[in-house]
C-alpha atoms as a PDB file:
ATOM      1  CA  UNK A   1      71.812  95.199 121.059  1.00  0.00           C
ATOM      2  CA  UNK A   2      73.771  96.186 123.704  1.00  0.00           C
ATOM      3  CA  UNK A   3      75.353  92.572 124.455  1.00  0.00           C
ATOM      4  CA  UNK A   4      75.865  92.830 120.618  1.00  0.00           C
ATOM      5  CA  UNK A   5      77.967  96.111 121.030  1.00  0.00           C
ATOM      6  CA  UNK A   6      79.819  95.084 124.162  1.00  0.00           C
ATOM      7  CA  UNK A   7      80.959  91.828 122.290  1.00  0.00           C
ATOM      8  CA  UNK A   8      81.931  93.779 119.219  1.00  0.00           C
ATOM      9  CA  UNK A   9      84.337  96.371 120.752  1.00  0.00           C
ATOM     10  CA  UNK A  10      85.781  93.201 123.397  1.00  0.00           C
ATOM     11  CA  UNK A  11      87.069  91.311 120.392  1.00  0.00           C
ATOM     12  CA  UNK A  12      88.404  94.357 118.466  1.00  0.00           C
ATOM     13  CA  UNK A  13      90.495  95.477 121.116  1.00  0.00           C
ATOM     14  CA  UNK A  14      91.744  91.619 121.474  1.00  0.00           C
ATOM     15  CA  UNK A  15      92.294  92.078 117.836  1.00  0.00           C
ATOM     16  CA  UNK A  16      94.438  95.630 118.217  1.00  0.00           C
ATOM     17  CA  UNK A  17      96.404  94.095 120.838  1.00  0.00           C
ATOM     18  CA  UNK A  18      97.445  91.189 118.928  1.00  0.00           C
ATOM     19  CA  UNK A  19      98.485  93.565 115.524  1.00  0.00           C
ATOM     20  CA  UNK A  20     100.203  95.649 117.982  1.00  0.00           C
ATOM     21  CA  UNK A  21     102.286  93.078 119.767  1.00  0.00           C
ATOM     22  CA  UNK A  22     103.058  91.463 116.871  1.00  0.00           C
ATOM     23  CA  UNK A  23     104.516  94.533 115.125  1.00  0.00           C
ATOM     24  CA  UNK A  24     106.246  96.227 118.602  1.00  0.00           C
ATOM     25  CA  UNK A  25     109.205  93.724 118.730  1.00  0.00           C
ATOM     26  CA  UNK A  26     111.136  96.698 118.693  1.00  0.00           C
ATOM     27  CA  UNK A  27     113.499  98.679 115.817  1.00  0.00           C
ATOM     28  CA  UNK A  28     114.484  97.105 113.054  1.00  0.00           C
ATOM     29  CA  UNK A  29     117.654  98.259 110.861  1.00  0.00           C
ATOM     30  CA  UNK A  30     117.279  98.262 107.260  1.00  0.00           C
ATOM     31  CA  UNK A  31     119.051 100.154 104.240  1.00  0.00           C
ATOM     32  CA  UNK A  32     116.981 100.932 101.334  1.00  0.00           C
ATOM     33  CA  UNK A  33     118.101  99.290  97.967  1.00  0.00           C
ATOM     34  CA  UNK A  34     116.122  97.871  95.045  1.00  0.00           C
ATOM     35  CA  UNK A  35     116.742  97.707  91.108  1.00  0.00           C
ATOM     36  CA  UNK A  36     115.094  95.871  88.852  1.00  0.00           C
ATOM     37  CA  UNK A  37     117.007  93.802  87.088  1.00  0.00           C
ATOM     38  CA  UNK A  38     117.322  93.461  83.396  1.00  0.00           C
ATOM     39  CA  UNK A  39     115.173  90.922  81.498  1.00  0.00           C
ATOM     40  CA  UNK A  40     112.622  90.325  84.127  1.00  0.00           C
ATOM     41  CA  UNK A  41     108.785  91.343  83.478  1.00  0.00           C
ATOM     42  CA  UNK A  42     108.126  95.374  83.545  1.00  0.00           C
ATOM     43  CA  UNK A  43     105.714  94.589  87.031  1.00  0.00           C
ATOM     44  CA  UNK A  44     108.552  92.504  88.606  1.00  0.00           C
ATOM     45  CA  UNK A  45     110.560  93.569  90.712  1.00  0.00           C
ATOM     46  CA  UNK A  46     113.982  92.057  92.301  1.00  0.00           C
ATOM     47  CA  UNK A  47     115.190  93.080  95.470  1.00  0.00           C
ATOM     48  CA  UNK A  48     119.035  93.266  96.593  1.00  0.00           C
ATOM     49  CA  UNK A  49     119.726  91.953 100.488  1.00  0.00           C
ATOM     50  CA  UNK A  50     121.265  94.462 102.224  1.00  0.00           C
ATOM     51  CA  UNK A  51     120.325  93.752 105.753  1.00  0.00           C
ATOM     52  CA  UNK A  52     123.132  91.835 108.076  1.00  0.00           C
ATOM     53  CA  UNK A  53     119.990  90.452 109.404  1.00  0.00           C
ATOM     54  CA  UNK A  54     118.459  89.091 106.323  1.00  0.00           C
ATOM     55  CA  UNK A  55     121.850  87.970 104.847  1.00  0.00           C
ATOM     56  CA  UNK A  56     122.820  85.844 108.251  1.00  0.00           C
ATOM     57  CA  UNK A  57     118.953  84.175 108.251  1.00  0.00           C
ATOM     58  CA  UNK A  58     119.046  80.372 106.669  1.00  0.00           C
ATOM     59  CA  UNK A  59     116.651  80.718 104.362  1.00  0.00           C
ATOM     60  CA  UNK A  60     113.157  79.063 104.858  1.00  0.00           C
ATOM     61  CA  UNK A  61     112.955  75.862 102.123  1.00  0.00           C
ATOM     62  CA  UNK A  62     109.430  76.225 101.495  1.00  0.00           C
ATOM     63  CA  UNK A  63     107.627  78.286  99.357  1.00  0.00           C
ATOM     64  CA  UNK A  64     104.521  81.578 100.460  1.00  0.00           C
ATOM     65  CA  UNK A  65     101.904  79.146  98.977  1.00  0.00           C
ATOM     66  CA  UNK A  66     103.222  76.185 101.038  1.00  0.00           C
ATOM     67  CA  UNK A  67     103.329  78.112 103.937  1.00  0.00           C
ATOM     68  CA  UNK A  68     100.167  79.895 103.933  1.00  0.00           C
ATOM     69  CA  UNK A  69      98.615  76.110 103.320  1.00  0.00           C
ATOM     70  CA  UNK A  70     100.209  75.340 106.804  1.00  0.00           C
ATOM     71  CA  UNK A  71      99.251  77.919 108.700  1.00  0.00           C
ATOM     72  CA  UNK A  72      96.366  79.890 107.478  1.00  0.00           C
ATOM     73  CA  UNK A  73      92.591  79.419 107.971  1.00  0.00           C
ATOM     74  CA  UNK A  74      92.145  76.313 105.624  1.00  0.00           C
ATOM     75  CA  UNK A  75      94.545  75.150 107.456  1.00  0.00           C
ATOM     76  CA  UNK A  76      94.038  71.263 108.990  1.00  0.00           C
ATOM     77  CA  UNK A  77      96.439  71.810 112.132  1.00  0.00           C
ATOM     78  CA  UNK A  78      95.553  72.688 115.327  1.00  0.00           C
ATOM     79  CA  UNK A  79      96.683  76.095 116.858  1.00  0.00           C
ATOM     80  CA  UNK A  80      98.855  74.304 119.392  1.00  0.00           C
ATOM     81  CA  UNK A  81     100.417  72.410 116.951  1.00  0.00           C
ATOM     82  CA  UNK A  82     100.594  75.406 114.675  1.00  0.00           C
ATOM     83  CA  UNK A  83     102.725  77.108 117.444  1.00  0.00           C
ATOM     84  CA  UNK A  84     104.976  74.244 117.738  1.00  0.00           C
ATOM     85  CA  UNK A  85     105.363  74.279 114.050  1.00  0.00           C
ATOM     86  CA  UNK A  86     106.122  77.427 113.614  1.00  0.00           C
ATOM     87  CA  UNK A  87     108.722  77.293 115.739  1.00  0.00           C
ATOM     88  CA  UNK A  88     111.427  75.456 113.166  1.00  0.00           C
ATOM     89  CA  UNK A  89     110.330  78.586 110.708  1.00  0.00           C
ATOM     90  CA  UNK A  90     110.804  82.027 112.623  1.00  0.00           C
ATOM     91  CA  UNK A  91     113.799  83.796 112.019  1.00  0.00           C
ATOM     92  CA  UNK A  92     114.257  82.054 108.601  1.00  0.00           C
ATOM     93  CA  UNK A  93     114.894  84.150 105.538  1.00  0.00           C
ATOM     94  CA  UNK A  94     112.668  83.975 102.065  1.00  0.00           C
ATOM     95  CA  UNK A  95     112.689  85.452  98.865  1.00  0.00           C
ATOM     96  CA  UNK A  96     109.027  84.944  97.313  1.00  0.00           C
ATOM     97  CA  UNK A  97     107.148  86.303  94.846  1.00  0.00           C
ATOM     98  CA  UNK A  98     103.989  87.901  95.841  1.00  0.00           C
ATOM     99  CA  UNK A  99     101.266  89.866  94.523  1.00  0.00           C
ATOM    100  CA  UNK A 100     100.783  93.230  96.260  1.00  0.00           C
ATOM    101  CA  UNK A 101      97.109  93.978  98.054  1.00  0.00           C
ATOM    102  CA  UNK A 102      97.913  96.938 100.060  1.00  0.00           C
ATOM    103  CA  UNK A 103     101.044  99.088 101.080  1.00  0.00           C
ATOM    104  CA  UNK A 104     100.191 101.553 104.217  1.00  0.00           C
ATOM    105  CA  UNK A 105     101.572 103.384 107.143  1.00  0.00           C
ATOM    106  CA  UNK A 106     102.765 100.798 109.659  1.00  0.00           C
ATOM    107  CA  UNK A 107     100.076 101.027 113.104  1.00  0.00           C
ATOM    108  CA  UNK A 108     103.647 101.958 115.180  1.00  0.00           C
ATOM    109  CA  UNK A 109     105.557 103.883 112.618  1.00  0.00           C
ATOM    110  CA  UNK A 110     107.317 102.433 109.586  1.00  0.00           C
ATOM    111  CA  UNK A 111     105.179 100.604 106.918  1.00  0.00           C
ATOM    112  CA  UNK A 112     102.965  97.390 105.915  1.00  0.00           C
ATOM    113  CA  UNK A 113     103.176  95.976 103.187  1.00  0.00           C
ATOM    114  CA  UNK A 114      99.979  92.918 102.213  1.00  0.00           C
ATOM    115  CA  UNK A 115     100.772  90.804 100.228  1.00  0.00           C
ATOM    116  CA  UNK A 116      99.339  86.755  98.373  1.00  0.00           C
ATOM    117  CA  UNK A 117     101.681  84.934  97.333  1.00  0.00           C
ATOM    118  CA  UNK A 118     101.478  84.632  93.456  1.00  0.00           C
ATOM    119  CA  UNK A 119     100.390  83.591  91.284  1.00  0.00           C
ATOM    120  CA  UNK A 120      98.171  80.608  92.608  1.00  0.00           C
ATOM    121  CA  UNK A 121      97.218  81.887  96.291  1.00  0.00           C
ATOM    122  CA  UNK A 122      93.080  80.997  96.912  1.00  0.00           C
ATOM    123  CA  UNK A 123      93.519  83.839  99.661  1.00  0.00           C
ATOM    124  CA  UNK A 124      91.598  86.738  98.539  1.00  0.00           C
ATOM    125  CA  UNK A 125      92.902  89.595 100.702  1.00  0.00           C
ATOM    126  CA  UNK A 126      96.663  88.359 102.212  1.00  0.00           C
ATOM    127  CA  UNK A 127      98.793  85.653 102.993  1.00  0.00           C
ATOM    128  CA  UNK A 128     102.085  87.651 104.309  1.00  0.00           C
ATOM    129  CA  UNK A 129     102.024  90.926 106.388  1.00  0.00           C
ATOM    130  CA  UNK A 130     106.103  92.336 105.971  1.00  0.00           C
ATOM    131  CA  UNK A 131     106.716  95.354 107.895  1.00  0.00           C
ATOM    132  CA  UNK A 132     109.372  97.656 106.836  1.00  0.00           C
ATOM    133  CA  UNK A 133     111.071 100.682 108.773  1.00  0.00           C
ATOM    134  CA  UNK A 134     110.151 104.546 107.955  1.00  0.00           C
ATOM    135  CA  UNK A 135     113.590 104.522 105.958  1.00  0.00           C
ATOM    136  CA  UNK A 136     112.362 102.284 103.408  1.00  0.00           C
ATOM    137  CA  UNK A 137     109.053 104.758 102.596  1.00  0.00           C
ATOM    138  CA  UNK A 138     111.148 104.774  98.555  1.00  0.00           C
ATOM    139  CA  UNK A 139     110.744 100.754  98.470  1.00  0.00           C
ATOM    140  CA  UNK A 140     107.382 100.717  99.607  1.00  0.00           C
ATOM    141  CA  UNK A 141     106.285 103.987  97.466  1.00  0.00           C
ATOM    142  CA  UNK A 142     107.401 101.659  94.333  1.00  0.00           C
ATOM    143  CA  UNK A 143     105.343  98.953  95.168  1.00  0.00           C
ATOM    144  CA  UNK A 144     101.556  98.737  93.157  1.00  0.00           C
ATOM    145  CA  UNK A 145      98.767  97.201  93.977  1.00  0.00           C
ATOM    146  CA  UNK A 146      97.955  93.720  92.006  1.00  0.00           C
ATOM    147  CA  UNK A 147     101.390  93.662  90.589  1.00  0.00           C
ATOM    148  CA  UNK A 148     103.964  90.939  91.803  1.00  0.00           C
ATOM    149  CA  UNK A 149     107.675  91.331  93.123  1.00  0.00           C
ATOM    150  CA  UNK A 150     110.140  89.306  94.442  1.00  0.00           C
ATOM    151  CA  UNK A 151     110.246  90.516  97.846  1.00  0.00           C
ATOM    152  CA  UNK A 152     112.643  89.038 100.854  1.00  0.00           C
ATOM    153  CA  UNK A 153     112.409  89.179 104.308  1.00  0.00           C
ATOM    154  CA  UNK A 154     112.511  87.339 107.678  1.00  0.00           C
ATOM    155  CA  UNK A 155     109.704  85.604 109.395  1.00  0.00           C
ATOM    156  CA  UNK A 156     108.477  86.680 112.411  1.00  0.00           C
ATOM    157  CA  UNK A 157     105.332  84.859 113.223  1.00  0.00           C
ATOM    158  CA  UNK A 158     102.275  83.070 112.332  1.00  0.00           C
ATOM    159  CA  UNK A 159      98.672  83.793 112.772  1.00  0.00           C
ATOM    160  CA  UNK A 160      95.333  82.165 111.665  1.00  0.00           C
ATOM    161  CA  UNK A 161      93.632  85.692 111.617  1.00  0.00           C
ATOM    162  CA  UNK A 162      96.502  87.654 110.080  1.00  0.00           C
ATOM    163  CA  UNK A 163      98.520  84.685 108.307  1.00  0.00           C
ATOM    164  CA  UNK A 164     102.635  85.067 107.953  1.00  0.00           C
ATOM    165  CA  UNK A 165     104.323  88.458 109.162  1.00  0.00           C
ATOM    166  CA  UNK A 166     107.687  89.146 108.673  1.00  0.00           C
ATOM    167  CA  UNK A 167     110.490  92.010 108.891  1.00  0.00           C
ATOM    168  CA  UNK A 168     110.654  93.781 105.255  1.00  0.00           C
ATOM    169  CA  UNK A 169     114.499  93.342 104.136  1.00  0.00           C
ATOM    170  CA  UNK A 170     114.015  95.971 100.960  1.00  0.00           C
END
């Protein structure tokens, strides 16, 4: 029991260190925009760019579902060779649409928003973590659970535990 307990709280903290490293690359700048635009399904959503970030970014080619396929759990690559993939994909931009599974307060400030991509994702809880910065909270207030937006963003790295997490451009 005790073994049991030790092991338990060793591998959550290795757990809370990787969420917080991943999410403390220091401040990101975003202004808050969104509209939806006219003719587009009541639950979708489109977002405008407004980040010199985001708009800068070459956008990533591939689509959420092909992504998550490369680098998630059912995933046939290695993690070294995930790594060195990944590599020729951070920093790229994306526009996707995904269905929403959570929106919450980010662990170091600012929000998380949880996300699969839609409509076809086998993932039953997330394929995309995007952060977004406290001045966003109106974007991320909008957002429901198990309806599906286009939302953009840049990627910021790849994990078999947590999938794709990326910087919220909203």
């Amino acid at each position: 029991m005790a073994t049991k307990v030790v092991g338990t709280a060793i591998f959550g903290g290795i757990g809370l260190l990787i969420t917080v490293g991943m999410f403390a690359d220091g401040k990101r700048t975003h202004t808050p925009a969104s509209s939806t635009l006219p003719g587009t399904p009541a639950n979708v959503a489109n977002v405008e760019r407004s980040s010199p970030r985001a708009v800068e970014a070459e956008p990533v080619t591939e689509s959420c579902l092909q992504l998550a396929q490369k680098f998630g759990v059912q995933s046939k690559l290695s993690d070294l060779q995930k790594e060195e993939l990944w590599k020729s994909y951070a920093g790229k931009s994306f526009a996707w649409s995904l269905k929403i599974t959570e929106v919450s307060s980010g662990i170091l400030g600012g929000f998380s928003v949880q996300a699969t991509c839609a409509p076809n994702s086998p993932s039953m809880i997330q394929d995309v973590i995007i952060s977004y910065d406290s001045d966003a909270k109106s974007f991320v207030m909008g957002l429901e659970k198990d309806n599906t937006y286009t939302l953009k963003g840049v990627l910021k790295h790849s994990s078999s535990m947590l999938g794709v997490t990326a910087d919220g451009v909203p």
